[in-house]
Protein backbone atom coordinates (compact mmCIF):
# COMPACT_ATOMS: atom_id res chain seq x y z
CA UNK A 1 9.61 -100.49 38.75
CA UNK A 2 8.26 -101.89 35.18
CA UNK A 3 5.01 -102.09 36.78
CA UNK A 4 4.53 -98.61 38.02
CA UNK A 5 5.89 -97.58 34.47
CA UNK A 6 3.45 -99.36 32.83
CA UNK A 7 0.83 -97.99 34.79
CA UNK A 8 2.22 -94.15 34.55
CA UNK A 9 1.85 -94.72 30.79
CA UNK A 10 -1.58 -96.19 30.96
CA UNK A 11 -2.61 -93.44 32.98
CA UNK A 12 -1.26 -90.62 30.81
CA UNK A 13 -2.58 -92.30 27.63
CA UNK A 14 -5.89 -91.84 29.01
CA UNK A 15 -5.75 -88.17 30.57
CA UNK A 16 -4.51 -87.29 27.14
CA UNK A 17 -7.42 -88.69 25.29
CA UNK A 18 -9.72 -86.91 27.59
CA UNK A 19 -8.03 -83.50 26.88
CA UNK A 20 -7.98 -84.29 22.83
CA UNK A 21 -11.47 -84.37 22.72
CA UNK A 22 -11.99 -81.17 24.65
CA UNK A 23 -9.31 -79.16 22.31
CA UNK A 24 -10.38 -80.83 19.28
CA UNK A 25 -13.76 -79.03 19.99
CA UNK A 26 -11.88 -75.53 21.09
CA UNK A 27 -9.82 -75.94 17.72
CA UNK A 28 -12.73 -75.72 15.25
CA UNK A 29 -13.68 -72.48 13.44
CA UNK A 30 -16.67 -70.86 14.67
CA UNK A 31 -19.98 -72.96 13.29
CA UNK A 32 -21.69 -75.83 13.61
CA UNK A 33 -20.72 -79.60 13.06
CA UNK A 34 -22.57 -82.60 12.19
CA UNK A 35 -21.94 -86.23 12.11
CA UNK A 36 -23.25 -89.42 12.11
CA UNK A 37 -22.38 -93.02 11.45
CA UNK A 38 -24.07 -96.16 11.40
CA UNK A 39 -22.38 -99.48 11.96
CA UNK A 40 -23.80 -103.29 12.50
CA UNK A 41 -21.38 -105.55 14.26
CA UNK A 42 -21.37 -109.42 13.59
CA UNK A 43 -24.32 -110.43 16.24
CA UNK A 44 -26.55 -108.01 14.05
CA UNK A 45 -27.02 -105.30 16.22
CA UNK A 46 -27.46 -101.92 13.92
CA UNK A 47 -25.47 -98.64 16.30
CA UNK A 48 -26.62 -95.49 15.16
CA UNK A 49 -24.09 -92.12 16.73
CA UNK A 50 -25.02 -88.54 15.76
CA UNK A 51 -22.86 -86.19 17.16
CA UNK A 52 -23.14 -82.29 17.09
CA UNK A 53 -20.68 -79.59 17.45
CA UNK A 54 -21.62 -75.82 18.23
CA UNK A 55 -18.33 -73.57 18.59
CA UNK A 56 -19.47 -69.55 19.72
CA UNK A 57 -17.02 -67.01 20.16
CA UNK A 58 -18.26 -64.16 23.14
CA UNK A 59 -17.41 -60.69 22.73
CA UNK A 60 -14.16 -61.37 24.74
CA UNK A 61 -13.07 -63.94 22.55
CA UNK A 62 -13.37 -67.06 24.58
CA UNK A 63 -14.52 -70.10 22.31
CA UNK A 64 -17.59 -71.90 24.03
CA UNK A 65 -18.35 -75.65 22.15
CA UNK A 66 -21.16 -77.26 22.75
CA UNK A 67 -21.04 -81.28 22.10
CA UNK A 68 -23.92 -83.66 21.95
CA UNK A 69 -24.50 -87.18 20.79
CA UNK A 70 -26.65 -89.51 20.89
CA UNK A 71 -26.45 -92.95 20.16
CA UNK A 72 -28.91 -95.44 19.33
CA UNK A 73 -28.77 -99.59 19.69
CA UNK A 74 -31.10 -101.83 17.48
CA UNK A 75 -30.37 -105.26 18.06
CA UNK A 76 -31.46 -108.16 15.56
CA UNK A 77 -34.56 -109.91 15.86
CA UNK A 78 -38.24 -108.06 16.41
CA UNK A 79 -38.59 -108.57 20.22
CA UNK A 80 -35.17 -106.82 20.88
CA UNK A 81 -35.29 -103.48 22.52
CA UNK A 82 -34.06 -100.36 20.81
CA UNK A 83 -31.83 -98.17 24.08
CA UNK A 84 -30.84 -94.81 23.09
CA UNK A 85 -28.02 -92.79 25.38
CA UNK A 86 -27.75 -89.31 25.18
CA UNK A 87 -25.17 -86.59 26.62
CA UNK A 88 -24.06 -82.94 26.42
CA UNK A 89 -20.95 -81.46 27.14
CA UNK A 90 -20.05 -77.80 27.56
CA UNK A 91 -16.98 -76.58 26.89
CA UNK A 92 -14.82 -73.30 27.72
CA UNK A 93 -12.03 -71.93 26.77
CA UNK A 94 -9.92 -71.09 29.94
CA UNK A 95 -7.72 -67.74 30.34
């Protein structure tokens, strides 16, 4: 019984997170958002994440946000390859 408990929790935790992100992005004035950060953990390796926010409004108004990001890994030394990861996610406001 504790088991499945723990495991319902888990579960929710992480459908929850998923649907933050998504509302977070709905919950925004109409615009557009920048951010990025740069961080360099303790092997050296630099992480570079720009993320950008577009939030429309249609004549309707339904709120349409557009998220990208793209982030960037530079680790130490000079024969280390640079990978960059990119995604976009569309997002619509339901009825």
């Amino acid at each position: 019984m504790e088991k499945n408990l723990t495991m319902l929790v888990a579960i929710s935790a992480l459908a929850l997170g998923a649907c933050t992100e998504e509302r977070t992005a709905l919950d925004r004035a109409p615009g557009k958002y920048e951010r990025t950060t740069v961080s360099t953990d303790a092997e050296g390796t630099t992480t570079k994440r720009e993320s950008s926010t577009e939030v429309d409004v249609d004549d309707e108004g339904h709120k349409k946000a557009v998220v990208k990001s793209k982030t960037t890994k530079d680790p130490k030394g000079l024969l280390n390859k640079t990978t960059t990861s990119e995604s976009k996610q569309v997002i619509e406001e339901k009825d």
